[in-house]
N, C-alpha and C. Protein backbone atom coordinates (compact mmCIF):
# COMPACT_ATOMS: atom_id res chain seq x y z
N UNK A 1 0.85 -1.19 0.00
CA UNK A 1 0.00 0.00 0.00
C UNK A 1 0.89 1.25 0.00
N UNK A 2 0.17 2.13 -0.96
CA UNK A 2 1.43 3.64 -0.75
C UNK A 2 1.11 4.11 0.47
N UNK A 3 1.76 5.61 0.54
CA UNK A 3 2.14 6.01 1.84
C UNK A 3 2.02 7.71 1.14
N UNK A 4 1.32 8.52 2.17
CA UNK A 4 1.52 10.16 1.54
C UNK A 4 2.58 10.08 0.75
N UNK A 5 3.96 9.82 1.01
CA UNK A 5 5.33 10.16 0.65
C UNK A 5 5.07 9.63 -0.63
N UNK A 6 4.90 8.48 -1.26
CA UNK A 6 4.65 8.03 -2.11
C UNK A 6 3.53 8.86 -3.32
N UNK A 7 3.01 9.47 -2.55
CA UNK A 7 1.99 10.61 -3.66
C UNK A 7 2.65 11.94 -4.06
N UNK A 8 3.47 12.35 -2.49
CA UNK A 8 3.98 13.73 -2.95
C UNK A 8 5.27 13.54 -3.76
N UNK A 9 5.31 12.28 -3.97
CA UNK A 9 7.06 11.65 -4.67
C UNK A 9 6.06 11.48 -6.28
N UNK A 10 5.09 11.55 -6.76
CA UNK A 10 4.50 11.39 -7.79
C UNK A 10 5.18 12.23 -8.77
N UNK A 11 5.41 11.39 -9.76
CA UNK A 11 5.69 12.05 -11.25
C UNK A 11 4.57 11.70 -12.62
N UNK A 12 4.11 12.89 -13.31
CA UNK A 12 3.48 12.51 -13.95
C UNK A 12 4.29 12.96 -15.23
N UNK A 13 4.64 11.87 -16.03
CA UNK A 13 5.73 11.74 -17.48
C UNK A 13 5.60 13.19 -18.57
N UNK A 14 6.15 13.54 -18.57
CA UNK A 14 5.91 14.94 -19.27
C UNK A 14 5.69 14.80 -20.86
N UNK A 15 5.86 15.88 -21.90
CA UNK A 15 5.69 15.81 -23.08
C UNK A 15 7.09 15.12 -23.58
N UNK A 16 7.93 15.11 -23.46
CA UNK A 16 9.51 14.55 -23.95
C UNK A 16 9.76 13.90 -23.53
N UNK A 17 8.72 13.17 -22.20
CA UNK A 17 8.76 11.48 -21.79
C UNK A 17 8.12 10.72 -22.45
N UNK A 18 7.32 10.90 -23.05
CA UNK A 18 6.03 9.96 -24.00
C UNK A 18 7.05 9.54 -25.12
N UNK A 19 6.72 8.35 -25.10
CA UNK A 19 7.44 7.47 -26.41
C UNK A 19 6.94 8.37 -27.46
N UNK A 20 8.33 8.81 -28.60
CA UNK A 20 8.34 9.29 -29.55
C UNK A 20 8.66 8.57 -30.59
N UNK A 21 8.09 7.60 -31.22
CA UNK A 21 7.83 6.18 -31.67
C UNK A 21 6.19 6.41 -32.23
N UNK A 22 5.84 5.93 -33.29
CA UNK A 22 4.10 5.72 -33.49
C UNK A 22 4.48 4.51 -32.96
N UNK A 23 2.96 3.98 -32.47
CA UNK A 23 3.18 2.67 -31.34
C UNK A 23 1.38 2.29 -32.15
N UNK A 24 1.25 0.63 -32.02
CA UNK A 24 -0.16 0.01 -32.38
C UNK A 24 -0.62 -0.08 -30.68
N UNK A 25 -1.98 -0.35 -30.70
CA UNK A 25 -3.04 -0.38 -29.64
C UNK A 25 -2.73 -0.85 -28.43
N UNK A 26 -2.19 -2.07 -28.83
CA UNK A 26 -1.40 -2.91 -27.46
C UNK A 26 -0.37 -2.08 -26.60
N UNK A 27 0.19 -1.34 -27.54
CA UNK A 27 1.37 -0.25 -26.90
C UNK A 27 1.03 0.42 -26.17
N UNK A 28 -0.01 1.13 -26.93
CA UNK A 28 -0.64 2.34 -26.30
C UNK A 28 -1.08 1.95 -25.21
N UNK A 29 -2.06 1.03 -24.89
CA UNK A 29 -2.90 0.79 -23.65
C UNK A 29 -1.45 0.06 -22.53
N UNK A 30 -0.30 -0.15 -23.06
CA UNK A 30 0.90 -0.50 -21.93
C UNK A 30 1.49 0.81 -21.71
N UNK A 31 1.53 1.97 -22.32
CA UNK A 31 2.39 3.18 -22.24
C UNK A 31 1.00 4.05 -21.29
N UNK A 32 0.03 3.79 -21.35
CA UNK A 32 -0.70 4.19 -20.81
C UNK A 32 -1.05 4.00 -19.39
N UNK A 33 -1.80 2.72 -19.26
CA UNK A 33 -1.68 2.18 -17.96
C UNK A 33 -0.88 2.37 -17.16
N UNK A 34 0.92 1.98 -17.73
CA UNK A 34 1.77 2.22 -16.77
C UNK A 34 1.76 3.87 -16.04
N UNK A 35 1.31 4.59 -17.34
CA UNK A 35 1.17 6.07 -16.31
C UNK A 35 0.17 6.23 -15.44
N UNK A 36 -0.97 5.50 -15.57
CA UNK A 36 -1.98 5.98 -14.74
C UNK A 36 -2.30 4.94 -13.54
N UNK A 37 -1.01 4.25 -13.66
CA UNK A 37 -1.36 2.64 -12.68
C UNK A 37 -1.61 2.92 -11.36
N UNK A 38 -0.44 4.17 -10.80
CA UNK A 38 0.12 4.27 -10.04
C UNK A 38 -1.33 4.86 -8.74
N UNK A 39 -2.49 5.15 -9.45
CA UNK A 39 -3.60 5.59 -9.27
C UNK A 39 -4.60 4.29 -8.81
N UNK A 40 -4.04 2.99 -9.34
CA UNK A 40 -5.00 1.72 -9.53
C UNK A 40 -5.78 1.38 -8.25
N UNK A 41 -4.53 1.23 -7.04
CA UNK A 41 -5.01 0.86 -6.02
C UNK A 41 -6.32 1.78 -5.17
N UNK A 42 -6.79 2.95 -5.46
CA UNK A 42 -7.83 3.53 -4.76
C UNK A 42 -8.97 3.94 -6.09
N UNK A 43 -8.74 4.02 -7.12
CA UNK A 43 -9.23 4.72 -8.46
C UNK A 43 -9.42 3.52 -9.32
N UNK A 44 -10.36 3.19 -10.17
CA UNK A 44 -10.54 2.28 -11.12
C UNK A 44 -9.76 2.92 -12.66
N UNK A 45 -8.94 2.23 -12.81
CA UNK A 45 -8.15 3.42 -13.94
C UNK A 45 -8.14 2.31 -15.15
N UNK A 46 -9.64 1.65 -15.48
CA UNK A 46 -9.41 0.94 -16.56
C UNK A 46 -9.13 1.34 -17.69
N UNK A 47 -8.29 1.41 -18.49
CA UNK A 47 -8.06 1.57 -19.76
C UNK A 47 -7.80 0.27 -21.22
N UNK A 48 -9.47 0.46 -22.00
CA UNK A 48 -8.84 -0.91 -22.40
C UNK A 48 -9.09 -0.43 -24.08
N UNK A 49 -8.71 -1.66 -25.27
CA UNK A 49 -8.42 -1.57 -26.40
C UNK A 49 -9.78 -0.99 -26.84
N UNK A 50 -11.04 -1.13 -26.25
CA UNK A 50 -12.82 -0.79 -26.70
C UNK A 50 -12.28 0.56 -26.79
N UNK A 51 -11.83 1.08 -25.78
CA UNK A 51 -11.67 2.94 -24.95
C UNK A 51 -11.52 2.83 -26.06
N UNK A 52 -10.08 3.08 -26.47
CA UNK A 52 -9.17 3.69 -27.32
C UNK A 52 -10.25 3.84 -28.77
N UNK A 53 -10.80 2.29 -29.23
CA UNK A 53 -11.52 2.30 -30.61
C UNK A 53 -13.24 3.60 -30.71
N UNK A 54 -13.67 3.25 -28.86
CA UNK A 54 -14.39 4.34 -28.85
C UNK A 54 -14.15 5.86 -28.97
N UNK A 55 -12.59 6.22 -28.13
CA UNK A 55 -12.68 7.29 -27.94
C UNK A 55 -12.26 8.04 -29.83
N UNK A 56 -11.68 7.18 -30.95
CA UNK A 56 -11.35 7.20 -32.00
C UNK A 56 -12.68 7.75 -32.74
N UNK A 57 -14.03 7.00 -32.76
CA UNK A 57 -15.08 6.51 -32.97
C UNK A 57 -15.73 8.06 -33.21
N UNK A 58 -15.74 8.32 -31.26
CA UNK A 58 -16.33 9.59 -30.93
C UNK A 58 -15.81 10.64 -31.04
N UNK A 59 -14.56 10.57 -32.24
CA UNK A 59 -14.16 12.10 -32.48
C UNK A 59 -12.93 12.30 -31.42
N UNK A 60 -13.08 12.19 -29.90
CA UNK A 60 -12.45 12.53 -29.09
C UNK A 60 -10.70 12.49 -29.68
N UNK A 61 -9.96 11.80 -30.01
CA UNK A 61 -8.80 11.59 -30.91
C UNK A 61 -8.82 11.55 -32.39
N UNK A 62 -7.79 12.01 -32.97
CA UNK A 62 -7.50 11.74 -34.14
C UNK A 62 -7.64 10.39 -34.77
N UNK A 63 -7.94 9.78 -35.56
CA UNK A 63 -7.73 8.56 -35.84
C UNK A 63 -6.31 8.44 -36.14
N UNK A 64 -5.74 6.80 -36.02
CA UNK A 64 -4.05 6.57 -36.24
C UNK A 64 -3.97 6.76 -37.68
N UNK A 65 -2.91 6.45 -37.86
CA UNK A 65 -3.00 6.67 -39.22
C UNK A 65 -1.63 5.58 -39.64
N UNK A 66 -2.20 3.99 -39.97
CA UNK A 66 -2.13 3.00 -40.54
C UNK A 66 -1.80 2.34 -39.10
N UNK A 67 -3.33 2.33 -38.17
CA UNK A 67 -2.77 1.44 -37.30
C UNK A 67 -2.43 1.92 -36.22
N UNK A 68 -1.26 3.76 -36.57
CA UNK A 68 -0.37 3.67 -35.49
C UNK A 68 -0.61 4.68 -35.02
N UNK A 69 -0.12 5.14 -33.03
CA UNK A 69 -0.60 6.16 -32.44
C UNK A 69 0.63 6.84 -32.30
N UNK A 70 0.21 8.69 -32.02
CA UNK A 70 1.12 9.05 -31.53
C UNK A 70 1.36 9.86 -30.14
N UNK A 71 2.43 10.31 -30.13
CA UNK A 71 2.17 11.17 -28.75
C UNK A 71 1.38 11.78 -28.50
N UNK A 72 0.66 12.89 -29.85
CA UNK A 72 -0.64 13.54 -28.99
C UNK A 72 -1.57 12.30 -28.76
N UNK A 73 -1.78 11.84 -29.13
CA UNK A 73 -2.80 10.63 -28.53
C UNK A 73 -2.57 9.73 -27.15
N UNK A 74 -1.39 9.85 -26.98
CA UNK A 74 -1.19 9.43 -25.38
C UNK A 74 -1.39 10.31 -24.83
N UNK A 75 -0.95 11.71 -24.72
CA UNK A 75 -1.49 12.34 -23.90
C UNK A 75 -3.18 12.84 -24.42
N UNK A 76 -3.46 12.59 -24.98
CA UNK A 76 -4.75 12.82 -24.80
C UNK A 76 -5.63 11.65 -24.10
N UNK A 77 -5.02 10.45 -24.58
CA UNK A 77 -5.71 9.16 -23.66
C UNK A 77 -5.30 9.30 -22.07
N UNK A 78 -4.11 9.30 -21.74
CA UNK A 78 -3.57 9.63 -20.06
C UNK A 78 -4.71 10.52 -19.54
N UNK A 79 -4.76 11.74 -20.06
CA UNK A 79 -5.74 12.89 -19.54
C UNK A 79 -7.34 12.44 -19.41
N UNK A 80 -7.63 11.63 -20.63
CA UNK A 80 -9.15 11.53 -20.47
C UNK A 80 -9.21 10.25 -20.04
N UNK A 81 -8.06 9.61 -19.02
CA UNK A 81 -8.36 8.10 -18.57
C UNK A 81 -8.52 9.18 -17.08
N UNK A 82 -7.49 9.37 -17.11
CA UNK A 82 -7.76 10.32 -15.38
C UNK A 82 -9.13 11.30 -15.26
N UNK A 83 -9.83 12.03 -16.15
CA UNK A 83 -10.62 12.93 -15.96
C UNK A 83 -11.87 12.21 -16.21
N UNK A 84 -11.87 11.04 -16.89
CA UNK A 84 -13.37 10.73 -16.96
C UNK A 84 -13.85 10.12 -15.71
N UNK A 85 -13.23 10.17 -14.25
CA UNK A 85 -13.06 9.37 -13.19
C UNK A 85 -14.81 10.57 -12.69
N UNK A 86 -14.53 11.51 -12.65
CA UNK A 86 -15.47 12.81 -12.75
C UNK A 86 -16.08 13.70 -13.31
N UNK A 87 -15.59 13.67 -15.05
CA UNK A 87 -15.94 14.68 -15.83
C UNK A 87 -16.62 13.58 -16.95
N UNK A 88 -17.45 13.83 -17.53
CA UNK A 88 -18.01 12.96 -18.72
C UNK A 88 -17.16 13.28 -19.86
N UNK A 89 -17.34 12.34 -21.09
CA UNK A 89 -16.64 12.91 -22.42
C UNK A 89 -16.98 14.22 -22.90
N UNK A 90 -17.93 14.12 -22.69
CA UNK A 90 -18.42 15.34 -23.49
C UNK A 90 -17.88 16.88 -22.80
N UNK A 91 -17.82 16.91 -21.67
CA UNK A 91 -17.47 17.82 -20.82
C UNK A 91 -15.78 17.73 -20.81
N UNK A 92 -15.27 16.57 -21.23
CA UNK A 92 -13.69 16.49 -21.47
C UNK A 92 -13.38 17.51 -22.60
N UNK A 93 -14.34 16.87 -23.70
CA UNK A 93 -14.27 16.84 -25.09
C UNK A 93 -13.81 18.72 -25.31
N UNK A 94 -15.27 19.08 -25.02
CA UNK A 94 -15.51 20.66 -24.81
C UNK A 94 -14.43 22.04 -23.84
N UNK A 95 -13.76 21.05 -22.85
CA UNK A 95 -12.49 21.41 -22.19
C UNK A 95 -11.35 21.82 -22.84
N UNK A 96 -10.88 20.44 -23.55
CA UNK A 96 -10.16 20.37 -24.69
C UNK A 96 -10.02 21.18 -25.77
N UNK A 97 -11.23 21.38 -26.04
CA UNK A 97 -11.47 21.99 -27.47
C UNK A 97 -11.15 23.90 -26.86
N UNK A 98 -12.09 24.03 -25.90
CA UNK A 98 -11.80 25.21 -25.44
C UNK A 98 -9.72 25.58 -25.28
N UNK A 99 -9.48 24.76 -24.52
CA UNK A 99 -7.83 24.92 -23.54
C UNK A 99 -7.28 24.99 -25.17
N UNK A 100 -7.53 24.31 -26.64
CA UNK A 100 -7.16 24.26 -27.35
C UNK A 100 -6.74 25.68 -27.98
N UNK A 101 -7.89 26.58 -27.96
CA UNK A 101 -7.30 27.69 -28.71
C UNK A 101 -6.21 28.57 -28.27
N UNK A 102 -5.44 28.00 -27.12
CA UNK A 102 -4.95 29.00 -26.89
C UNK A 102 -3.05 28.28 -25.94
N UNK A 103 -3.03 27.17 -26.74
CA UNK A 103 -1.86 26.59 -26.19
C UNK A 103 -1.54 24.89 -26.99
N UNK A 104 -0.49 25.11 -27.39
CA UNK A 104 -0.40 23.32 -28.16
C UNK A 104 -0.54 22.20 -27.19
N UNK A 105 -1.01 20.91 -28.30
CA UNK A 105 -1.15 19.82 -27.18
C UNK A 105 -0.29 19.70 -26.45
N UNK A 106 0.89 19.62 -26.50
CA UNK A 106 2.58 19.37 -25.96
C UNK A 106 2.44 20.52 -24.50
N UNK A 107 1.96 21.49 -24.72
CA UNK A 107 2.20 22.78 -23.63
C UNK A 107 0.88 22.74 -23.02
N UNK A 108 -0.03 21.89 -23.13
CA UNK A 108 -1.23 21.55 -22.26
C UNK A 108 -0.79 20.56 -21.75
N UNK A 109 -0.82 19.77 -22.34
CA UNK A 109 -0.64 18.64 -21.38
C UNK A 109 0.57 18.54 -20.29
N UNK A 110 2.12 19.26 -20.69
CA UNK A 110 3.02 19.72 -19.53
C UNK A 110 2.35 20.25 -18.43
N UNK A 111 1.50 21.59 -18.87
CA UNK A 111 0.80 22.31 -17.29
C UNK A 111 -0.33 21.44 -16.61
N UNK A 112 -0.74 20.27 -17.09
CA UNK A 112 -1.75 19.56 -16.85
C UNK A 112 -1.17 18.48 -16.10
N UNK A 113 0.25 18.07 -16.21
CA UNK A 113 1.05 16.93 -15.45
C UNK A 113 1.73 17.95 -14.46
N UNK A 114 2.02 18.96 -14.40
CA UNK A 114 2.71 19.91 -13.73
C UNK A 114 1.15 20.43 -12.45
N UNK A 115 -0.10 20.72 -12.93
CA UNK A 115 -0.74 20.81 -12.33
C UNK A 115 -1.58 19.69 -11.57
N UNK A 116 -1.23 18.82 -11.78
CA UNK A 116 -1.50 17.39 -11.00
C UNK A 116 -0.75 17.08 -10.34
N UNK A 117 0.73 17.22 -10.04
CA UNK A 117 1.56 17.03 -9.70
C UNK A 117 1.81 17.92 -8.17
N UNK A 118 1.21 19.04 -8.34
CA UNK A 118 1.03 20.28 -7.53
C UNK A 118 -0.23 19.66 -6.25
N UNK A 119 -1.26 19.87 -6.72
CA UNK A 119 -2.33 19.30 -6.54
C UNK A 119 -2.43 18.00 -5.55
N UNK A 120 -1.71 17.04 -5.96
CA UNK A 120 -1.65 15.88 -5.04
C UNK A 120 -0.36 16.25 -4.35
N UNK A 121 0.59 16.84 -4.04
CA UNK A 121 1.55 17.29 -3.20
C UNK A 121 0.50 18.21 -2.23
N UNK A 122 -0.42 19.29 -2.86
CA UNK A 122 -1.10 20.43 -1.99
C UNK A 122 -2.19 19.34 -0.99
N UNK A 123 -2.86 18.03 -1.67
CA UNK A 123 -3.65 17.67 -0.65
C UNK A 123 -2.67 16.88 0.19
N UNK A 124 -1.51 16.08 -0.02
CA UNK A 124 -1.11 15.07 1.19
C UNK A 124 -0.16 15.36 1.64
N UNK A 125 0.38 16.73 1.37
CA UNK A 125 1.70 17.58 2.39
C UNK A 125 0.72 18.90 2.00
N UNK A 126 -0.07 19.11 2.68
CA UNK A 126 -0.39 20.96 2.73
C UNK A 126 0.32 21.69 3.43
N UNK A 127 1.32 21.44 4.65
CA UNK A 127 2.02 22.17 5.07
C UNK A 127 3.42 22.81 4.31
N UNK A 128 3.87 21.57 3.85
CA UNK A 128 5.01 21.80 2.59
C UNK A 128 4.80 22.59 1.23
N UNK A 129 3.40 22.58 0.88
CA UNK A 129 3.30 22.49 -0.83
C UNK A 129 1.47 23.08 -0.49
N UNK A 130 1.24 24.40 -0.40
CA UNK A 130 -0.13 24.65 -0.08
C UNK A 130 -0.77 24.72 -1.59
N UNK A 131 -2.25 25.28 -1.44
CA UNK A 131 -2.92 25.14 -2.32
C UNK A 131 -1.96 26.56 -3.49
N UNK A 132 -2.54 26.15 -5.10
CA UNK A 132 -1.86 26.78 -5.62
C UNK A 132 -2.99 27.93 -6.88
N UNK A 133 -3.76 27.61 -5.63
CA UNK A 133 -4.92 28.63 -6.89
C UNK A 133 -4.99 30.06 -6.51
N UNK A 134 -5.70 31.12 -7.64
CA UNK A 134 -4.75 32.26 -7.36
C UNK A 134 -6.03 32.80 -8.01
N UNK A 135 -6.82 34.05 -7.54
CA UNK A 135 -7.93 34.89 -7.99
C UNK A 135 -7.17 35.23 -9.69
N UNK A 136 -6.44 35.20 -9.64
CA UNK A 136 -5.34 35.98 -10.94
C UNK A 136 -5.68 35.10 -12.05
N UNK A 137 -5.26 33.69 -11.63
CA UNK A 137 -5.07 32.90 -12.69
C UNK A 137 -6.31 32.80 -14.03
N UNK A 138 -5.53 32.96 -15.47
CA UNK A 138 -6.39 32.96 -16.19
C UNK A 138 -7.17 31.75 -16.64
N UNK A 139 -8.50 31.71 -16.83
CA UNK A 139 -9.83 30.79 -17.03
C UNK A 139 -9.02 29.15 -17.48
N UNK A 140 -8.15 29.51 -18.62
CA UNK A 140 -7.16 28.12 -18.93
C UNK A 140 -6.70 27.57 -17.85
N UNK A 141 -5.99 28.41 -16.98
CA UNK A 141 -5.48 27.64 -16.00
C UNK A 141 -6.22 27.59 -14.75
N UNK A 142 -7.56 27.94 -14.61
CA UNK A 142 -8.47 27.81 -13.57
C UNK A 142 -8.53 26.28 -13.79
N UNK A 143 -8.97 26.30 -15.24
CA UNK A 143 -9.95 25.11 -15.77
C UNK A 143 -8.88 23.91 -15.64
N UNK A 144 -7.45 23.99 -15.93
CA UNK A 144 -6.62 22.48 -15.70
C UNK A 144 -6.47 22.69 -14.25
N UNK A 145 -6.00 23.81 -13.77
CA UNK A 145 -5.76 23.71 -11.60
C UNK A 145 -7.37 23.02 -11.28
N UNK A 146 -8.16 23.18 -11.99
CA UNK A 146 -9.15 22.52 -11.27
C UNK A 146 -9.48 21.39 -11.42
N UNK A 147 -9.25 20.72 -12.41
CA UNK A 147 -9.51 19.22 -13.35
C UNK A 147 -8.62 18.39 -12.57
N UNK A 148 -7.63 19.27 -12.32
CA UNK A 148 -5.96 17.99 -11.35
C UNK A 148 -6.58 18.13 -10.59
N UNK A 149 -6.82 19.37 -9.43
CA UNK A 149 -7.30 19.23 -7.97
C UNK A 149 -8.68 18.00 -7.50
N UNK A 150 -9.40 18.28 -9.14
CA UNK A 150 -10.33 17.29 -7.96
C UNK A 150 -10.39 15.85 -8.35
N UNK A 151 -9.58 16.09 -9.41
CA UNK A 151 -8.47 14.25 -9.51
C UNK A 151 -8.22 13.84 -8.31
N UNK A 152 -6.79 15.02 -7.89
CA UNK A 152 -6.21 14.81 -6.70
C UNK A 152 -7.14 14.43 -5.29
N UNK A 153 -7.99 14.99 -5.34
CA UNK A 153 -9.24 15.34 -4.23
C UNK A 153 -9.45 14.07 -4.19
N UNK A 154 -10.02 13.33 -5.13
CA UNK A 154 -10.54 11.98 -5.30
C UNK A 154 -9.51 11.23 -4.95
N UNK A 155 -8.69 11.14 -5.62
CA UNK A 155 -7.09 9.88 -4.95
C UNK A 155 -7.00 10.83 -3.44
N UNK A 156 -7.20 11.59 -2.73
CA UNK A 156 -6.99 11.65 -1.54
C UNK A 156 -8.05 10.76 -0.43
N UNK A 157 -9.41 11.55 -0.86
CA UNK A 157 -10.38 10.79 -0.27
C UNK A 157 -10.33 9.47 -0.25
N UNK A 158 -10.13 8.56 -1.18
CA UNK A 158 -10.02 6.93 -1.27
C UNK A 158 -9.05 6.75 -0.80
N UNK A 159 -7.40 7.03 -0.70
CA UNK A 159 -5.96 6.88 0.23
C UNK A 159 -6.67 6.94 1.75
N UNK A 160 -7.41 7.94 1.96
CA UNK A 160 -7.83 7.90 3.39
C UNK A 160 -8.83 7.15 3.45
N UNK A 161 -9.75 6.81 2.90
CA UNK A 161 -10.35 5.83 3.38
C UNK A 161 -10.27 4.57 3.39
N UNK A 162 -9.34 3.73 2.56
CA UNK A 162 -8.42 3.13 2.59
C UNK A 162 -7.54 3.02 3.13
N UNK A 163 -6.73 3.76 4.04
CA UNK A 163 -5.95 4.07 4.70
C UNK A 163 -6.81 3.50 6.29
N UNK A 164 -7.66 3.83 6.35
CA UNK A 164 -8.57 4.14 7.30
C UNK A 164 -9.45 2.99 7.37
N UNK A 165 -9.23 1.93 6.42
CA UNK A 165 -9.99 0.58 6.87
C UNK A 165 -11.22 1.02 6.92
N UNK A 166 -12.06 2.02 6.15
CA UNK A 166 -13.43 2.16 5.82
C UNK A 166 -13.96 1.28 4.88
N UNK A 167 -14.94 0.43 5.03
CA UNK A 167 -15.59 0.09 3.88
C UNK A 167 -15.43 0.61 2.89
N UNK A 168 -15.81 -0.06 1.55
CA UNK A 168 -15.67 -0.03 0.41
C UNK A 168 -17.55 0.18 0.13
């Protein structure tokens, strides 16, 4: 079982960590999982080959192209494996599309692993690492500080109650 230390020690793989390789389905859902595993034990973080053909299906991703995926598509699968825990597709979808006009996939998804990263440090060391939201911050970055936080919120609540030998 993890341990706080183990959350505020969290890394979430940045844009120049994602295999830069086109990769087929099987890949993807192993390059994937392994990022979001680390979540498994309190969070249901299924990610399986249906997702991927649905989320293709429904627009949500690009289709591959002969087969094969690429980095924006991992990070777009990582993000909408973690956010659909609370947010529906459609409300992903529309996020996306919005955060889109105004920053590349590569530089969203950095402040989006950077703001998750924050986030679960601010709930399980608040004395070290306090909250990081700011009347200032503009609507883009309301909207990802808030998408990590109540990620984070959620992997806190289940660590403690889990932690805490509460029913399931």
């Amino acid at each position: 079982m993890k341990n706080t230390t183990d959350y505020v020690n969290y890394h979430c793989p940045r844009w120049n960590e994602l295999p830069d390789i086109e990769l087929y389905a099987d890949q993807v859902l192993s390059v994937v999982q392994k990022h979001v595993s680390f979540f498994a034990e309190e969070i249901d973080m299924t990610f399986t080959s249906n997702m991927i053909n649905n989320y293709v299906k429904q627009k949500i991703v690009k289709p591959p192209i002969n087969k094969k995926y690429d980095r924006v598509h991992l990070a777009y699968f990582t993000v909408v494996c973690l956010l659909k825990r609370f947010l529906t597709i459609n409300e992903i979808c529309s996020g996306i599309s919005y955060l889109m006009k105004s920053a590349t996939v590569s530089e969203l998804y950095d402040i989006f692993c950077e703001e998750l990263e924050g986030a679960i440090k601010s709930y399980f060391d608040p004395e070290n690492f306090p909250s990081r939201f700011s009347k200032d911050d503009s609507a883009e970055i309301k909207i990802i500080r808030g998408a990590a936080n109540t990620f984070a919120g959620l992997a806190y609540v289940k660590f403690t109650m889990n932690s805490s030998n509460i029913e399931k």
